[in-house]
Protein backbone atom coordinates (compact mmCIF):
# COMPACT_ATOMS: atom_id res chain seq x y z
CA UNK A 1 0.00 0.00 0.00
CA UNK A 2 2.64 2.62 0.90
CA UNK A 3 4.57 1.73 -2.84
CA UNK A 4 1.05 2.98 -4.74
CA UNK A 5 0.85 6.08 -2.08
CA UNK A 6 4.09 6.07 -2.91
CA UNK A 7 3.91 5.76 -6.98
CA UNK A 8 0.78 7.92 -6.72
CA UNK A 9 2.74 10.92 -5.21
CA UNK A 10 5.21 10.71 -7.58
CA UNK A 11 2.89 11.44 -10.68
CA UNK A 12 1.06 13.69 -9.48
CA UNK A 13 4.16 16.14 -8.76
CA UNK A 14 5.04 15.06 -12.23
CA UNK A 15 1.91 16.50 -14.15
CA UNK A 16 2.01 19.38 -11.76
CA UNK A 17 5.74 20.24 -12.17
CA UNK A 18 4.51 20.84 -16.29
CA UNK A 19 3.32 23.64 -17.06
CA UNK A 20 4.09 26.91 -19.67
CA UNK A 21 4.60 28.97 -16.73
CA UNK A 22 7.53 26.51 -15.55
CA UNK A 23 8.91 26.02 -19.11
CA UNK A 24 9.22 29.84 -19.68
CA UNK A 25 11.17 31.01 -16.00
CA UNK A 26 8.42 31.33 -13.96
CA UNK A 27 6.99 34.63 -15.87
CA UNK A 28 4.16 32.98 -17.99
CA UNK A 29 3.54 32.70 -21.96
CA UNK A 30 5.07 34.87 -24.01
CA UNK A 31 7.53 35.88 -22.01
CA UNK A 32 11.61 35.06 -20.65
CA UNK A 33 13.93 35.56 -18.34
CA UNK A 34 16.08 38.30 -19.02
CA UNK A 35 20.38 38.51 -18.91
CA UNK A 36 19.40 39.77 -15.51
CA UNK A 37 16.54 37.79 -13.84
CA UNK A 38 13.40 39.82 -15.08
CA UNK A 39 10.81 38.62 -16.78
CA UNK A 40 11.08 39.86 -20.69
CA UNK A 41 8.45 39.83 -23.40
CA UNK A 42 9.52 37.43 -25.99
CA UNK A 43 9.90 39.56 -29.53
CA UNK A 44 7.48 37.44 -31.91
CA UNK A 45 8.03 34.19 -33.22
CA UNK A 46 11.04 33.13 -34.74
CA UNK A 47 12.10 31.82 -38.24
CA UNK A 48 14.88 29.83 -38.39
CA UNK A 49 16.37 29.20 -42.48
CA UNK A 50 17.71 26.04 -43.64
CA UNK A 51 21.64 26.09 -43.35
CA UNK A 52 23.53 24.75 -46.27
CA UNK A 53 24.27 20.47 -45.81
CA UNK A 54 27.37 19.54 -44.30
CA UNK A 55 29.07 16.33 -44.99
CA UNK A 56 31.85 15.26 -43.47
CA UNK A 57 34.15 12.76 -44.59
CA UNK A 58 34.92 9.56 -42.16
CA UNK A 59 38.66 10.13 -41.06
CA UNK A 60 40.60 7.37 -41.47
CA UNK A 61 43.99 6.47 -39.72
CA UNK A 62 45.82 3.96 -41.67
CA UNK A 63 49.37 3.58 -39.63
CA UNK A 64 52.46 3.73 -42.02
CA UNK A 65 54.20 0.41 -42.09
CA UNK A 66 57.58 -0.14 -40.02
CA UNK A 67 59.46 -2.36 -40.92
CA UNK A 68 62.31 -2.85 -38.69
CA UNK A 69 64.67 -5.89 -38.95
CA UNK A 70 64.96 -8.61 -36.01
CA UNK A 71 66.03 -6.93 -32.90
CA UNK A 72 65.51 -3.50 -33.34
CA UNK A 73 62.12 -1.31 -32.63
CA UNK A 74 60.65 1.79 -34.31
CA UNK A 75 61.30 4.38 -31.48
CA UNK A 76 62.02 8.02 -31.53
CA UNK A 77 61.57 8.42 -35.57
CA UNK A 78 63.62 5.40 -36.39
CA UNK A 79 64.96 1.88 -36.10
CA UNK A 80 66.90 1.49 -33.08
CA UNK A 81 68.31 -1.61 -31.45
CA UNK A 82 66.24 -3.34 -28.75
């Protein structure tokens, strides 16, 4: 019984936590909060334009090879003896 009081509580602070008021600051539709904590009206709706489609190429890191004959290791830019 106390996990559905429990579960009931729970949404109903949920639905009552949404609202426009809440989504906007706390100062109601159509307006913000300011740069300074005041409530400001909002300036009319806004149009955003398509931007132009950027593709990006996958980068791919293909590691040169080194060869380096038995008993020595590529280190510091070169082949050098184990």
């Amino acid at each position: 019984m106390k996990y559905l009081f429990a579960a009931a509580i729970l949404v109903t602070t949920a639905f009552a936590g949404m609202s426009a008021a809440e989504a906007a600051g706390g100062c109601g539709p159509g307006w913000h909060r300011g740069p300074y904590g005041g409530c400001v009206r909002n300036r009319g709706p806004v149009v955003v334009a398509p931007g132009p489609v950027v593709v990006q190429r996958p980068v791919v890191v293909v590691p040169r090879g080194r060869a380096c004959p038995y008993g020595f290791a590529w280190r510091y830019g070169r082949c050098r003896p184990i």
